[in-house]
C-alpha atoms as a PDB file:
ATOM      1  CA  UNK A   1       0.000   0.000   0.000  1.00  0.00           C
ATOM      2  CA  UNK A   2       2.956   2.418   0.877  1.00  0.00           C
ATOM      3  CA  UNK A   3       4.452   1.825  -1.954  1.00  0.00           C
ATOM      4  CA  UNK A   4       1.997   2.445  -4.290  1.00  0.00           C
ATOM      5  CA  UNK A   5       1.237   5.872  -2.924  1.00  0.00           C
ATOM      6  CA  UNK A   6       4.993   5.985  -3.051  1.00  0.00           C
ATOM      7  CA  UNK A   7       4.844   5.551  -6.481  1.00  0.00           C
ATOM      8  CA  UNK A   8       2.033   7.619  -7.605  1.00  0.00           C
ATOM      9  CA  UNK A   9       3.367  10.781  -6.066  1.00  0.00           C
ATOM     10  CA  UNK A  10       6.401   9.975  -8.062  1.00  0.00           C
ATOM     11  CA  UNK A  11       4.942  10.394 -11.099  1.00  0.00           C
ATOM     12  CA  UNK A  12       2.669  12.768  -9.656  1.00  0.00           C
ATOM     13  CA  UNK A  13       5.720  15.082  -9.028  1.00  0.00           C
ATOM     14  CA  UNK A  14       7.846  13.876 -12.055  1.00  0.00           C
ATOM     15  CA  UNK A  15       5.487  12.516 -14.706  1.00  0.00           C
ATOM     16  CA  UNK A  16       2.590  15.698 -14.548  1.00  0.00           C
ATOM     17  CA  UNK A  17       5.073  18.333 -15.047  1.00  0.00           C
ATOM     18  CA  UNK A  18       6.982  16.659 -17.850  1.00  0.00           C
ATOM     19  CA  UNK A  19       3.077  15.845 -19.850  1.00  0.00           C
ATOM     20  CA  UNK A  20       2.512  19.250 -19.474  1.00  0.00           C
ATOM     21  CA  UNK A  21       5.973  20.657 -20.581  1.00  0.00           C
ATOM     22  CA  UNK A  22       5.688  18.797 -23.595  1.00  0.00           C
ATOM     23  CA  UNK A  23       2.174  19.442 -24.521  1.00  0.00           C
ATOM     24  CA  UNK A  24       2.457  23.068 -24.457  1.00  0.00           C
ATOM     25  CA  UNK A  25       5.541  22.519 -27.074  1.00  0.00           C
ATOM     26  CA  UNK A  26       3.447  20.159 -28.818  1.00  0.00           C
ATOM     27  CA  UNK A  27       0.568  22.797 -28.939  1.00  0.00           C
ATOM     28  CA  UNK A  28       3.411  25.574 -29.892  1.00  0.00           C
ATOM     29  CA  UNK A  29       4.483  23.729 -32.814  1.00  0.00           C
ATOM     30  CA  UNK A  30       1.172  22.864 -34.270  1.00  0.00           C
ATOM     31  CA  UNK A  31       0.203  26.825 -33.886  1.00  0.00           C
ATOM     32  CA  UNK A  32      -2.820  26.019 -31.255  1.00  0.00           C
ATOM     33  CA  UNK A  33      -3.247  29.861 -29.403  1.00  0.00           C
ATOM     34  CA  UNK A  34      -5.436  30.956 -26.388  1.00  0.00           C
ATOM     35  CA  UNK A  35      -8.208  28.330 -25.094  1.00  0.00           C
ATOM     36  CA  UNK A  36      -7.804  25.781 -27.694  1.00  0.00           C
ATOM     37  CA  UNK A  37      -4.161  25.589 -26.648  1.00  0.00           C
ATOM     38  CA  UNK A  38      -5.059  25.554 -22.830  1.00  0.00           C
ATOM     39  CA  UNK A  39      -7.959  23.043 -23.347  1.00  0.00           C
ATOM     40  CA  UNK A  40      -5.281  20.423 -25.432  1.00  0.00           C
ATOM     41  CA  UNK A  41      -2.892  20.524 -22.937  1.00  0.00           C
ATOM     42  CA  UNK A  42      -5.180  20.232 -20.171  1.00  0.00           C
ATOM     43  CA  UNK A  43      -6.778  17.041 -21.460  1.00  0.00           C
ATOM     44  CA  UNK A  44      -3.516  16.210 -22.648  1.00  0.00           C
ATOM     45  CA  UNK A  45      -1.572  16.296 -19.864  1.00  0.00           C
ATOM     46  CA  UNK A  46      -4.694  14.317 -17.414  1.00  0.00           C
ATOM     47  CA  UNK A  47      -4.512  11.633 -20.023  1.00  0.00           C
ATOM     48  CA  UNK A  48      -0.695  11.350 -20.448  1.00  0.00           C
ATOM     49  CA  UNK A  49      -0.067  11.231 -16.758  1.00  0.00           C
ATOM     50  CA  UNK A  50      -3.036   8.707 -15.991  1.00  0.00           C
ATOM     51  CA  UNK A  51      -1.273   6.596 -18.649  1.00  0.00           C
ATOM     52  CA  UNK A  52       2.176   6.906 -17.353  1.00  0.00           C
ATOM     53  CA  UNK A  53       0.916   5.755 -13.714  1.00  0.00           C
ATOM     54  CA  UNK A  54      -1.158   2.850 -14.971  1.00  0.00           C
ATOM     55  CA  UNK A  55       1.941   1.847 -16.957  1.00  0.00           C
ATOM     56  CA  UNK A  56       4.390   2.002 -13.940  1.00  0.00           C
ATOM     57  CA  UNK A  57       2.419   0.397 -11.575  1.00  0.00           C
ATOM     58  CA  UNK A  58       1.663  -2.207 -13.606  1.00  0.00           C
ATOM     59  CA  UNK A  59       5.505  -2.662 -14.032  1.00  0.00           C
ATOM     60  CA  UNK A  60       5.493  -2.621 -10.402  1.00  0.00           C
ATOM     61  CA  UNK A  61       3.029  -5.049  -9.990  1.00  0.00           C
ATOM     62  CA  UNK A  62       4.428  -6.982 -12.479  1.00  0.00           C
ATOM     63  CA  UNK A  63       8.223  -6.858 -10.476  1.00  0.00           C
ATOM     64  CA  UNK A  64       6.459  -7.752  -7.612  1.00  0.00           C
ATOM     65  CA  UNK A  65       4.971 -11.203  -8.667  1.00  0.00           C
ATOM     66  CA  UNK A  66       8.178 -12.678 -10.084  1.00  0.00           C
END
C-alpha cells in the first residue's frame, strides 16, 4: 500500500510536469493559441499522466509477482 502511494506521487511530481511541458511545445508547434491551446494541454496532460501511472504500476506489480 505504501508503496503504491509511493509511487504515484512519483509520477505525480515527475510525470505531470513533464506531460505538461511537452504538450504546451506540442501545442506551440502545431500553432494552437489561447483556449484551444489551454484546453489540449489540459486534457492532454490528465490523459498522459493517468497513462504513465497505470503503466508504472503495472511494471510494479508486475516486479512484484516474479
Amino acid at each position: 500500500m505504501l508503496r503504491t502511494l509511493m509511487i504515484t506521487l512519483a509520477t505525480l511530481v515527475i510525470g505531470l510536469p513533464a506531460s505538461v511541458a511537452a504538450l504546451v511545445g506540442l501545442a506551440r508547434l502545431s500553432g494552437l493559441k489561447g483556449g484551444s491551446a489551454l484546453f489540449a494541454v489540459a486534457i492532454g496532460s490528465c490523459l498522459l499522466w493517468t497513462l504513465l501511472l497505470f503503466a508504472v504500476l503495472w511494471f510494479t506489480l508486475r516486479k512484484a509477482e516474479s
